[in-house]
N, C-alpha and C. Protein backbone atom coordinates (compact mmCIF):
# COMPACT_ATOMS: atom_id res chain seq x y z
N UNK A 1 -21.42 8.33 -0.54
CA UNK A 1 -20.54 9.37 -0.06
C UNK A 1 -19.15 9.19 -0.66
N UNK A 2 -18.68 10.39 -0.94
CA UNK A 2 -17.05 10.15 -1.48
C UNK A 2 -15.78 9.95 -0.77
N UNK A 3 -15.25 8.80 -0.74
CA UNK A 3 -13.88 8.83 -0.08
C UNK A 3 -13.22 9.99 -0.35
N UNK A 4 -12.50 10.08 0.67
CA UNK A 4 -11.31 11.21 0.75
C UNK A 4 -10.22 10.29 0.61
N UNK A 5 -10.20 9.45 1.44
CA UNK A 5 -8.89 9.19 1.46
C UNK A 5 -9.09 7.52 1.60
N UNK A 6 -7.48 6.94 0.93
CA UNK A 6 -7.77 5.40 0.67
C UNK A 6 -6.74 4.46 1.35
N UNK A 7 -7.09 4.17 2.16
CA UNK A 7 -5.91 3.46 3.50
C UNK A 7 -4.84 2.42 2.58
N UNK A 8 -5.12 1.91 1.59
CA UNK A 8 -3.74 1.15 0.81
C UNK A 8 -3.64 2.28 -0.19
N UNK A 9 -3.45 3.17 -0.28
CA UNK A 9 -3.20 4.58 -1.02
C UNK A 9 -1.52 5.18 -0.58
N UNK A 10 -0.81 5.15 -1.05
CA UNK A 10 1.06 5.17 -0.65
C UNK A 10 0.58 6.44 -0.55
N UNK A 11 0.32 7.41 -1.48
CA UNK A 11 0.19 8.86 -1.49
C UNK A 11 -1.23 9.61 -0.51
N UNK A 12 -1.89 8.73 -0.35
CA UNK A 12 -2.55 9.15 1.18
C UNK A 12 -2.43 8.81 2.23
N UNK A 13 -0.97 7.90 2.51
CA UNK A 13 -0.80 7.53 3.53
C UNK A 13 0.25 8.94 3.97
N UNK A 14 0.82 9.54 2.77
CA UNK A 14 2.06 10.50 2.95
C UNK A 14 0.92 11.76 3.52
N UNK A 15 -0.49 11.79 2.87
CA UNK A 15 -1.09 12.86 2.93
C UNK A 15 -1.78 13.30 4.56
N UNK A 16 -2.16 11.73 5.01
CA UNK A 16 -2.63 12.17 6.37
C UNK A 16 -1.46 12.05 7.44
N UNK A 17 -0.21 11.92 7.30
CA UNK A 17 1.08 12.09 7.94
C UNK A 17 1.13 11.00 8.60
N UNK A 18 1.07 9.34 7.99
CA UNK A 18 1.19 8.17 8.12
C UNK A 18 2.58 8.03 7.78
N UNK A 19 2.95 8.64 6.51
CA UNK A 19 4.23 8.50 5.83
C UNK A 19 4.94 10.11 5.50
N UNK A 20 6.10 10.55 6.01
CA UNK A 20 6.59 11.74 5.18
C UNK A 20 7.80 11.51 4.02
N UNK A 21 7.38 12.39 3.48
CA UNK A 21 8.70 12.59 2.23
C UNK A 21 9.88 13.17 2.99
N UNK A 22 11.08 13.39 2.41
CA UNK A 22 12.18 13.85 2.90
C UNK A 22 12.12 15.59 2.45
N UNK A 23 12.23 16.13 3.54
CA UNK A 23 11.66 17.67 3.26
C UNK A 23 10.19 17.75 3.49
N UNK A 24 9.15 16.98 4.01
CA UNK A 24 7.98 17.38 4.71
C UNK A 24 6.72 17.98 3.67
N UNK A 25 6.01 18.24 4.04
CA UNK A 25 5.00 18.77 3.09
C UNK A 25 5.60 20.37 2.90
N UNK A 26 5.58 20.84 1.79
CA UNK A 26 6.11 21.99 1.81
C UNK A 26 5.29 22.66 1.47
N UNK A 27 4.27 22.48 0.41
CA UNK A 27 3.11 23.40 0.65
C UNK A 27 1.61 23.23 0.09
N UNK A 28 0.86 24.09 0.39
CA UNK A 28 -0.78 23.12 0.79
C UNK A 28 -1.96 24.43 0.10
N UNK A 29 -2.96 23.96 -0.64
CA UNK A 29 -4.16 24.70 -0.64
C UNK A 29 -5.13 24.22 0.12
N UNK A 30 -6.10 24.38 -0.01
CA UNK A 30 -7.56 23.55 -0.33
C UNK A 30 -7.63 22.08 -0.38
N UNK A 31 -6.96 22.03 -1.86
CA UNK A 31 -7.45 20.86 -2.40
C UNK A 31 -5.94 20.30 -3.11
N UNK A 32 -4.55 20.64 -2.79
CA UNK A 32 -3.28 20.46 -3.19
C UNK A 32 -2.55 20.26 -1.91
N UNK A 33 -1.63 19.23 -2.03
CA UNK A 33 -0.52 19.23 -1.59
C UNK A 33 0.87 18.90 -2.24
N UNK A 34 2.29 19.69 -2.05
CA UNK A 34 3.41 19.55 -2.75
C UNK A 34 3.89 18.73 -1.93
N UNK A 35 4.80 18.08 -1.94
CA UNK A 35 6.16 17.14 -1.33
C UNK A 35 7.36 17.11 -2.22
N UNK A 36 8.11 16.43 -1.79
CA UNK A 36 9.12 16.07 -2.21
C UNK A 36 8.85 14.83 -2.90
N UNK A 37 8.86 14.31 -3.61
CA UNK A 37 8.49 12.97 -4.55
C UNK A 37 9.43 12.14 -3.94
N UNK A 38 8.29 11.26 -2.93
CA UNK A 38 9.20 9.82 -2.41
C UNK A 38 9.78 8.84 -3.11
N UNK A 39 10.74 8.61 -3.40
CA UNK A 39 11.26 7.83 -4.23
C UNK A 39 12.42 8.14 -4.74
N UNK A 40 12.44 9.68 -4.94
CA UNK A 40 13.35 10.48 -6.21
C UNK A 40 14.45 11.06 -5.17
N UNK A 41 15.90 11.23 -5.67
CA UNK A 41 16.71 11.62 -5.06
C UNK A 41 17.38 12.57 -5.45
N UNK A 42 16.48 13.04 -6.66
CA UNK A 42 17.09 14.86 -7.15
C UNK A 42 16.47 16.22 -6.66
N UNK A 43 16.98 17.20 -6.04
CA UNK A 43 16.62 18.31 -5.19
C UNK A 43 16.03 18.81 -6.02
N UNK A 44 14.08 19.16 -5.60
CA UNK A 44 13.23 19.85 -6.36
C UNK A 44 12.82 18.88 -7.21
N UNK A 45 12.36 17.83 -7.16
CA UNK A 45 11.44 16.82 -7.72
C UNK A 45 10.38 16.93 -6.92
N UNK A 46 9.41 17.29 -6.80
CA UNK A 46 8.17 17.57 -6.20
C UNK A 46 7.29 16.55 -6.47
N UNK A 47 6.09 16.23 -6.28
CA UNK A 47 4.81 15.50 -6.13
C UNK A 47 3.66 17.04 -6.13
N UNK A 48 2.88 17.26 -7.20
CA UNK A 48 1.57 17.77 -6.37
C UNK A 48 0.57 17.22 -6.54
N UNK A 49 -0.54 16.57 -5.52
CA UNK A 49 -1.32 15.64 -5.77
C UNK A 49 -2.31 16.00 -4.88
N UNK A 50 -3.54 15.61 -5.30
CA UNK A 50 -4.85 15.96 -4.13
C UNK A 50 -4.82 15.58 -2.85
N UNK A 51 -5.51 16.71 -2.27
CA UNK A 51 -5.66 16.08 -0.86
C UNK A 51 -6.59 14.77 -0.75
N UNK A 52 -7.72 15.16 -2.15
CA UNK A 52 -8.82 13.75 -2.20
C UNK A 52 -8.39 12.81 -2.95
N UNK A 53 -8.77 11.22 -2.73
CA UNK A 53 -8.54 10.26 -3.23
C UNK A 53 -9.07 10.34 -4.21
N UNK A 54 -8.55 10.69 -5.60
CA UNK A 54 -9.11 10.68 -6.99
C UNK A 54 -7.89 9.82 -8.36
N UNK A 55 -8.42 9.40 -8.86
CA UNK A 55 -7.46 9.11 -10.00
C UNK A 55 -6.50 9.67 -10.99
N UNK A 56 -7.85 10.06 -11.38
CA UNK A 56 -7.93 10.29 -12.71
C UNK A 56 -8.13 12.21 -12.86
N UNK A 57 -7.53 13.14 -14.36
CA UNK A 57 -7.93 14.58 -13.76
C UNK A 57 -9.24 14.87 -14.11
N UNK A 58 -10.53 13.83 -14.80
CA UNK A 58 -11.27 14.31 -14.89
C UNK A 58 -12.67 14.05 -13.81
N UNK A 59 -11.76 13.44 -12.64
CA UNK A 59 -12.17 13.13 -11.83
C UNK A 59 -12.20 15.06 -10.77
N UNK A 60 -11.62 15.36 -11.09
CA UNK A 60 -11.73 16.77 -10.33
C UNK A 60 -12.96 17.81 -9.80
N UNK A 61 -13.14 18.32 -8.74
CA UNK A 61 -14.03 18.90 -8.97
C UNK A 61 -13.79 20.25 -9.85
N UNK A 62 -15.04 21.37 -10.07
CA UNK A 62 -13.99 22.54 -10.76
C UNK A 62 -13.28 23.53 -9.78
N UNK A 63 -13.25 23.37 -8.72
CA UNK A 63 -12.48 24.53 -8.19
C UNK A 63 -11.38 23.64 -7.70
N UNK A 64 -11.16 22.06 -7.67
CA UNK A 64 -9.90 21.56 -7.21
C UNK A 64 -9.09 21.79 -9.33
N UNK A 65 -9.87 22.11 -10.54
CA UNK A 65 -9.21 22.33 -11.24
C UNK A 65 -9.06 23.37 -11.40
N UNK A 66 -9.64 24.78 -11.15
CA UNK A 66 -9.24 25.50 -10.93
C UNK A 66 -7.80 26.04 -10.19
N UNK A 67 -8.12 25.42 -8.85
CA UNK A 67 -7.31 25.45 -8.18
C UNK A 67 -5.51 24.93 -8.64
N UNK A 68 -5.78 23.63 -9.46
CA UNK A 68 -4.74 23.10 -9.87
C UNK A 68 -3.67 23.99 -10.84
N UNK A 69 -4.20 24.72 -11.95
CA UNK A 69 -3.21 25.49 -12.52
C UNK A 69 -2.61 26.77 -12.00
N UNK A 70 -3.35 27.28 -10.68
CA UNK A 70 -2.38 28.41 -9.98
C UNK A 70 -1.17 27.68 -9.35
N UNK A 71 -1.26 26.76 -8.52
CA UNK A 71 -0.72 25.59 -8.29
C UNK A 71 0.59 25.36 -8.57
N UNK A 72 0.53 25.32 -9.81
CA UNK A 72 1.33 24.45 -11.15
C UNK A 72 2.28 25.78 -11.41
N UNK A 73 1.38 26.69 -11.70
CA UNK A 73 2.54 27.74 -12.17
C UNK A 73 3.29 28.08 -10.77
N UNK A 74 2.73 28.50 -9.54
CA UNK A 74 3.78 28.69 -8.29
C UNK A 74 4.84 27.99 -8.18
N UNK A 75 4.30 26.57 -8.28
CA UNK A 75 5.70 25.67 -8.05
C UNK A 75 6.54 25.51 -9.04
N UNK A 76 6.19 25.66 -10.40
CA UNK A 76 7.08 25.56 -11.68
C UNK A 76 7.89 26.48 -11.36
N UNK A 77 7.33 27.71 -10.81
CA UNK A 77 8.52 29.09 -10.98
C UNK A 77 8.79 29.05 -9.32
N UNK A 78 9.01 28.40 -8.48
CA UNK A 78 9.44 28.25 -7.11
C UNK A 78 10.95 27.23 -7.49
N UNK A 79 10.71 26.24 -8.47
CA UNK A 79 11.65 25.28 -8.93
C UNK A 79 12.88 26.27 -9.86
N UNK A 80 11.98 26.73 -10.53
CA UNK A 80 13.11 27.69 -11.71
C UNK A 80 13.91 28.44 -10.35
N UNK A 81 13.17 29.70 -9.68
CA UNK A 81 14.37 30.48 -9.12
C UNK A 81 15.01 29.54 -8.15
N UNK A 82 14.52 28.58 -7.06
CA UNK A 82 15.29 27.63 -6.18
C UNK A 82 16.55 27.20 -6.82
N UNK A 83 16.50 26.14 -7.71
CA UNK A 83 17.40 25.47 -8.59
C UNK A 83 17.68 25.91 -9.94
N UNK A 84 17.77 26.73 -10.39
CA UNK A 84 18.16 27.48 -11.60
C UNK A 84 18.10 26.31 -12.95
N UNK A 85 16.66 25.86 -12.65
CA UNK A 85 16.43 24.96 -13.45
C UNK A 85 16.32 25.83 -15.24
N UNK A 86 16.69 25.42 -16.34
CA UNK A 86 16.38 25.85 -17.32
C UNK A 86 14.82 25.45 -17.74
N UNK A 87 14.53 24.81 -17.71
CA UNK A 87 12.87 24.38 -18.31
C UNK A 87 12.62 23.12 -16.69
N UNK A 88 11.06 22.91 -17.06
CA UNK A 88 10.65 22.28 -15.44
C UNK A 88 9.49 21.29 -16.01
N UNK A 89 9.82 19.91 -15.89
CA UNK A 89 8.89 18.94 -16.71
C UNK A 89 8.01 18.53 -15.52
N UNK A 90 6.83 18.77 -16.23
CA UNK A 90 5.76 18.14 -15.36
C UNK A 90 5.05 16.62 -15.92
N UNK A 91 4.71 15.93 -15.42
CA UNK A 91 4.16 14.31 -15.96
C UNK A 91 3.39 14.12 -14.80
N UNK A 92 2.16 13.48 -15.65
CA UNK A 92 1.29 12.56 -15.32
C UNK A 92 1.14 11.57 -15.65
N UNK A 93 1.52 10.14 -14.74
CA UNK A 93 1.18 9.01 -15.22
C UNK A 93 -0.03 8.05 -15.07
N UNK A 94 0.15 7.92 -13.08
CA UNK A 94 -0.86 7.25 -12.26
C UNK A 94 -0.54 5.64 -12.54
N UNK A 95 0.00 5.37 -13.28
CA UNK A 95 0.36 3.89 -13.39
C UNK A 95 1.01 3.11 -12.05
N UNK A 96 1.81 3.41 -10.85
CA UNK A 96 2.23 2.62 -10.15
C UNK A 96 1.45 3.11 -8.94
N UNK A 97 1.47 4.38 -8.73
CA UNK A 97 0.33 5.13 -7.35
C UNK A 97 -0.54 4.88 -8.22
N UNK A 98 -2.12 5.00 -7.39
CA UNK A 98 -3.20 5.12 -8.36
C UNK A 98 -3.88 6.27 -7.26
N UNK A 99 -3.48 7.81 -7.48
CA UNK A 99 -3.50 8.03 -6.89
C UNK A 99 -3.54 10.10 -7.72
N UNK A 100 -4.15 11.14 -8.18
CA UNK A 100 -4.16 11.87 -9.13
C UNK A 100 -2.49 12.56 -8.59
N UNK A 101 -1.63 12.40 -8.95
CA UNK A 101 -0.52 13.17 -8.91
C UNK A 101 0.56 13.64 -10.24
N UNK A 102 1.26 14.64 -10.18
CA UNK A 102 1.92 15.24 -11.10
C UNK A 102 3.45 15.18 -10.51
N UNK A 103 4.07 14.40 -10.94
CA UNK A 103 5.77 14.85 -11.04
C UNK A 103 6.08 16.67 -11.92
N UNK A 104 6.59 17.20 -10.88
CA UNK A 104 6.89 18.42 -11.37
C UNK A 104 8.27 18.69 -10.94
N UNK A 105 9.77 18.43 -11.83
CA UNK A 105 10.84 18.33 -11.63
C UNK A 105 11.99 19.88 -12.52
N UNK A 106 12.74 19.75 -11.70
CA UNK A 106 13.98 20.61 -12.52
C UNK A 106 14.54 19.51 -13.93
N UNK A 107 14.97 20.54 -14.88
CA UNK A 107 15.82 19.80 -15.92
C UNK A 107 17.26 21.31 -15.70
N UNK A 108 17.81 20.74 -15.46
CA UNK A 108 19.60 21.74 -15.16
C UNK A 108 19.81 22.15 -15.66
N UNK A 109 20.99 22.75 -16.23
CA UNK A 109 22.16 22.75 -17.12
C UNK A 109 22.71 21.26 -16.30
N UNK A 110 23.01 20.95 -15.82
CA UNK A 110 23.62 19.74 -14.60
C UNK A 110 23.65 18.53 -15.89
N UNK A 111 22.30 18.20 -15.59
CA UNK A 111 20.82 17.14 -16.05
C UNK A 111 21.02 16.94 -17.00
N UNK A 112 20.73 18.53 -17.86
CA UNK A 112 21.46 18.29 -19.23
C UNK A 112 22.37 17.39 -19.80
N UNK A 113 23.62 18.46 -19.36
CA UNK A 113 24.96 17.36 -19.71
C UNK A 113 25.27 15.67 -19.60
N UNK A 114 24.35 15.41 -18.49
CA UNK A 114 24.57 14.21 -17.66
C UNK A 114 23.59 13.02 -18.48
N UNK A 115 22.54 13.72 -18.98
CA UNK A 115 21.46 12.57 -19.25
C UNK A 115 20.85 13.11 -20.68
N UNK A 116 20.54 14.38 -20.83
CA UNK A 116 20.15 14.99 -21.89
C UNK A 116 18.40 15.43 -21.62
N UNK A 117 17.24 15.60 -22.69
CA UNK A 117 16.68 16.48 -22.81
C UNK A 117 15.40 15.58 -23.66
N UNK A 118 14.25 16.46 -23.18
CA UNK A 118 13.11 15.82 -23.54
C UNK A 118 12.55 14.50 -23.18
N UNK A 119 11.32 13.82 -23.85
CA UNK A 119 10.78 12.49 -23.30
C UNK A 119 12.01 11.67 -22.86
N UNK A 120 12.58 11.25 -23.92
CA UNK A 120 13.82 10.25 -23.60
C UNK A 120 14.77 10.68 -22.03
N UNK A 121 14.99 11.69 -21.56
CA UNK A 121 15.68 12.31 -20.80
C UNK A 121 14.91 11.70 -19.54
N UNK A 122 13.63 11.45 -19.85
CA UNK A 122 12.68 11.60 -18.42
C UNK A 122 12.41 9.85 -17.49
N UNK A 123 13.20 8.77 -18.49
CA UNK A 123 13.10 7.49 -18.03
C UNK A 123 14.66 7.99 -17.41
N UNK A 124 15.23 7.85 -17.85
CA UNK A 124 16.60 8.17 -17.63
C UNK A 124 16.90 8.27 -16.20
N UNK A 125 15.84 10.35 -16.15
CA UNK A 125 16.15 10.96 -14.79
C UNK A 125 15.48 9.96 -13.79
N UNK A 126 14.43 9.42 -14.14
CA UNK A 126 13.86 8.57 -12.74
C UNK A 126 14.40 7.37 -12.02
N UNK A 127 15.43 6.70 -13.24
CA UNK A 127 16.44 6.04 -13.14
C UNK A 127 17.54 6.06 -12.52
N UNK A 128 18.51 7.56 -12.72
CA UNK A 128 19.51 7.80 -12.05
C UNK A 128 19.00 8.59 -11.08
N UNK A 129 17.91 9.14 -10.53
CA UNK A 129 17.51 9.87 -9.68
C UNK A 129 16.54 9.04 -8.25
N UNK A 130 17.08 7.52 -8.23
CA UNK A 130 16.06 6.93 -7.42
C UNK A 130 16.47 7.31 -6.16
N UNK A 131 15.27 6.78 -4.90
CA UNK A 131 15.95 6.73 -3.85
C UNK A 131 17.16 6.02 -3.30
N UNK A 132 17.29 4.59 -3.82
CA UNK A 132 18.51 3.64 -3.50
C UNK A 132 19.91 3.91 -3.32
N UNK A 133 19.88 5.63 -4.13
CA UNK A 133 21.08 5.80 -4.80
C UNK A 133 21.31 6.79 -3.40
N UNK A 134 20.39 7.34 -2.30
CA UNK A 134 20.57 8.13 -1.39
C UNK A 134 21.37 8.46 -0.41
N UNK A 135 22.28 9.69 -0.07
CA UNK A 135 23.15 9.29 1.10
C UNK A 135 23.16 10.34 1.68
N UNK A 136 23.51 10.75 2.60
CA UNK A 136 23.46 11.48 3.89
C UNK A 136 23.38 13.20 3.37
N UNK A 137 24.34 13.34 2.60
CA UNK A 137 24.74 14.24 1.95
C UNK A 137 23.39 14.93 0.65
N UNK A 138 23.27 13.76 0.04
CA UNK A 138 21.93 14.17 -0.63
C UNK A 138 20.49 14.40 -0.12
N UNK A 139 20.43 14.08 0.73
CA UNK A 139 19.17 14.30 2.33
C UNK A 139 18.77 15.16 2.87
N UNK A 140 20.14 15.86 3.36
CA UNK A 140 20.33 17.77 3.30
C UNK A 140 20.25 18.27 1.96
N UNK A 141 20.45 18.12 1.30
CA UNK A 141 20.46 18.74 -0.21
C UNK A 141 18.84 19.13 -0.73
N UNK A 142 18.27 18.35 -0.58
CA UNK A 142 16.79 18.05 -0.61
C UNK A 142 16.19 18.48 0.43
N UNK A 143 16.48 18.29 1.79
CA UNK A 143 15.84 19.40 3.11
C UNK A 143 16.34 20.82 2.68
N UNK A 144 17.25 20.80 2.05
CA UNK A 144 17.14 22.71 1.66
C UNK A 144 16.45 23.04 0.50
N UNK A 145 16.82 22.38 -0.13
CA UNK A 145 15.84 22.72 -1.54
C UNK A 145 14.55 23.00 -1.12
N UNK A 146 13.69 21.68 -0.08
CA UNK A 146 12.58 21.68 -0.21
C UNK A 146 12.29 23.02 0.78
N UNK A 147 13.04 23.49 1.75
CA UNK A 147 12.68 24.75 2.45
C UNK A 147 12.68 25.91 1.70
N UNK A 148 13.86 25.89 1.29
CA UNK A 148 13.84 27.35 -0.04
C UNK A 148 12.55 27.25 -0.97
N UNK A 149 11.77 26.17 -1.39
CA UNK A 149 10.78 26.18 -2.47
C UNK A 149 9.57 26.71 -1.17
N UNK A 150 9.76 26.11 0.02
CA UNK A 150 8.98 26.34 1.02
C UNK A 150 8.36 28.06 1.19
N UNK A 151 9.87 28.51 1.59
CA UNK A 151 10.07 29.78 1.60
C UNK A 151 9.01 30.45 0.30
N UNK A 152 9.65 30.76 -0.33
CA UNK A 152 8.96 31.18 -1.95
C UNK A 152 8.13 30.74 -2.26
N UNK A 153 7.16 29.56 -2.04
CA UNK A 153 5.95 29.97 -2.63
C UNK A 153 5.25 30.52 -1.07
N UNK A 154 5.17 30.53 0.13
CA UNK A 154 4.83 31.33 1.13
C UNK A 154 5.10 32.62 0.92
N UNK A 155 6.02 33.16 0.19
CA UNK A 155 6.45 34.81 0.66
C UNK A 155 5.35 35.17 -0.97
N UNK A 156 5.64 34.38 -2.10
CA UNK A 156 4.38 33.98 -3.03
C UNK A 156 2.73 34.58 -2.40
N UNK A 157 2.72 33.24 -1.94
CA UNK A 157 1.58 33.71 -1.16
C UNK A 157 0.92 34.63 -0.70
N UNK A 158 1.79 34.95 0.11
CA UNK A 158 1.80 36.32 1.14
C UNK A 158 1.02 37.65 -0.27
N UNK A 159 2.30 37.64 -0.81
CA UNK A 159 2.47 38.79 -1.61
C UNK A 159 0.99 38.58 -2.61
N UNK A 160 0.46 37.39 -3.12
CA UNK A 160 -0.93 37.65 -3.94
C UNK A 160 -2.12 37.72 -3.02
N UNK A 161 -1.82 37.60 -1.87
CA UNK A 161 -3.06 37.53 -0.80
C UNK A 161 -3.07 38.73 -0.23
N UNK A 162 -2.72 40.08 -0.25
CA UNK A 162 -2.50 40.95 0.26
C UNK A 162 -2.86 41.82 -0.81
């Protein structure tokens, strides 16, 4: 039988509401859930990662891959109008979670200036964007972000389900 879920799993501990991100689960299919990427302290750094304990993406079934690129585009363009992100980098690593998830983040005009652009840009942002660096002020920043992305892909929703 297939695990769902893997009790020393960081990202299924966030999934069965053992652990929350800052800004809550914001939004859910089937076989997806978004968060706020625990760790990261830039507004609209997301996580979308299975609800099932899988690795790897060819571990998927086909309708959780199916499922995955409607997904991908909602939240890419939930990030663009939220944060007036210019372009929206998505990565897959799995190297420290082992756990199938996608970093799907804003790159600014901000970001830009501050750190710059492309691969090189992306050690950088995870660097100056940790949690350690967190304060009261950036907490709310990220509880609104993550409601406004909330908002929009629900009214999203709404509007292709109808």
């Amino acid at each position: 039988m297939e695990k769902k879920i893997n009790d020393s799993c960081i990202s299924c501990s966030y999934t069965t509401g053992k652990d929350q991100s800052v800004g809550g689960q914001i939004y859910a299919t089937q076989h997806w859930i978004v968060e706020h990427a625990f760790g990261m302290s830039l507004p609209g750094f997301l996580i979308l990662k299975t609800k099932r304990h899988i690795e790897e993406a060819d571990e998927l079934h086909p309708a959780e891959a199916r499922e995955m690129g409607m997904v991908l585009q909602k939240v890419t363009s939930a990030i663009r109008f939220v944060t007036g992100a210019q372009k929206v980098y998505i990565l897959k690593f799995g190297e420290g979670v082992r756990h199938l998830h996608f970093w799907v983040f804003p790159r600014t005009a901000a970001v830009r200036r501050q750190i710059g652009i492309g691969p090189k840009a992306v050690a950088l942002i995870s660097k100056q964007y940790k949690v350690g660096d967190m304060t009261a002020q950036n907490i709310k920043a990220i509880g609104r972000t993550a409601k406004a992305i909330q908002i929009f892909l629900n009214k999203k929703k709404t509007r292709t389900t109808t």
